[in-house]
Protein backbone atom coordinates (compact mmCIF):
# COMPACT_ATOMS: atom_id res chain seq x y z
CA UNK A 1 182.14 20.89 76.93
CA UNK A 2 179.40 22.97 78.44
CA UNK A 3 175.64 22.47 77.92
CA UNK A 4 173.56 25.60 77.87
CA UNK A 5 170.09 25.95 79.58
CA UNK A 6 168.98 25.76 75.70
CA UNK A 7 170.64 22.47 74.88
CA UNK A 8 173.24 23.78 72.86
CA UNK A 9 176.84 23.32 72.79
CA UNK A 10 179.47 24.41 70.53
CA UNK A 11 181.16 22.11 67.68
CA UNK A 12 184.72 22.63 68.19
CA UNK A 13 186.10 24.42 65.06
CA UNK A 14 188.31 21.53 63.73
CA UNK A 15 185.75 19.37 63.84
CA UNK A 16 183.17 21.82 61.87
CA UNK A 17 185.86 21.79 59.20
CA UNK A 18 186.68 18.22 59.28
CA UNK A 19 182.82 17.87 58.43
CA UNK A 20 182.23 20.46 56.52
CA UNK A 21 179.97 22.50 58.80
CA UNK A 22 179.07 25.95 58.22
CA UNK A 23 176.71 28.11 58.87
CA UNK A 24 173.11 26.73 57.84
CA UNK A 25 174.31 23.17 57.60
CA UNK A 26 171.62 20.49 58.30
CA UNK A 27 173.39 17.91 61.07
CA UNK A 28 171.88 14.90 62.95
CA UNK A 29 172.54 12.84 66.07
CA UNK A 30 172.21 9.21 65.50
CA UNK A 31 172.66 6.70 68.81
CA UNK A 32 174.07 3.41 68.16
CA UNK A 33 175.00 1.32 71.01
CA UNK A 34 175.23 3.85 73.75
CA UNK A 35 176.98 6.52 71.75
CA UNK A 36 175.83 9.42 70.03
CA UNK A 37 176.62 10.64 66.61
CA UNK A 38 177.00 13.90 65.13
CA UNK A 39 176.74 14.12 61.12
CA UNK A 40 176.34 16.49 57.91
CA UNK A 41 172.80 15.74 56.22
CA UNK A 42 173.31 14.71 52.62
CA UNK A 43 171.88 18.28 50.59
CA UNK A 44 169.22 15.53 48.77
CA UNK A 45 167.87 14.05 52.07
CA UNK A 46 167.75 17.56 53.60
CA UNK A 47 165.63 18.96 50.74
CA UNK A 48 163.36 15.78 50.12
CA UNK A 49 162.66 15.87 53.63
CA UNK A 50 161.56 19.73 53.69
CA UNK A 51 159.14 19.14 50.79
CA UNK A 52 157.87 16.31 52.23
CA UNK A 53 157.19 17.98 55.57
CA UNK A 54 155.81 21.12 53.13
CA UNK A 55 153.51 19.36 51.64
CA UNK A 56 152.28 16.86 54.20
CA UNK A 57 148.16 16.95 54.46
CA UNK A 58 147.55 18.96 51.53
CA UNK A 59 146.13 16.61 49.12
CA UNK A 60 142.80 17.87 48.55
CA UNK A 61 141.47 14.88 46.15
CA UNK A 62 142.04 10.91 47.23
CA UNK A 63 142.69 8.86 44.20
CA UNK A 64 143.72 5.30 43.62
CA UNK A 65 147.03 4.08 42.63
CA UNK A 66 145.13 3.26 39.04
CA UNK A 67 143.96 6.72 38.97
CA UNK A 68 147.10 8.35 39.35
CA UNK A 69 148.80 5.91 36.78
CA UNK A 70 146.28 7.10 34.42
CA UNK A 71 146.88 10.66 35.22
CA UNK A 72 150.46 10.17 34.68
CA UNK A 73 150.43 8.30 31.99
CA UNK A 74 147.39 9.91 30.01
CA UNK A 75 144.01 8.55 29.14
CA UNK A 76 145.94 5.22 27.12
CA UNK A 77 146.50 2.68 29.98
């Protein structure tokens, strides 16, 4: 298998299917003891990740972890 100038390489079409792979799936490379991993990105882990990365540095007001509780749970704490 062929690396292009971009880094890319195809995933050979049984293994695609195998995983599950199609067009606009989320996959990461994990290394573990020398090797390298390929594998699907759980939908949930994909999507809490994206809001997370959305909405990092947009708090606009620092609060406590009181204040919040308060806010959360109403003014009876």
């Amino acid at each position: 298998m062929r690396i292009t100038s971009k880094g890319q390489v195809t995933i050979p079409r049984d293994i695609r299917k195998a995983l599950g792979i199609v067009p606009s799936s989320e996959v990461e490379f994990v290394s573990e003891g020398g090797r390298i991993w390929l594998r699907k990105c759980k939908p949930d882990a994909v999507r809490g990740r994206e809001l997370v990365e959305r909405m990092r540095g947009r708090a606009t007001v620092r609060l406590s972890t009181e204040e919040i509780m308060q806010l959360t749970r109403g003014s009876e704490v």
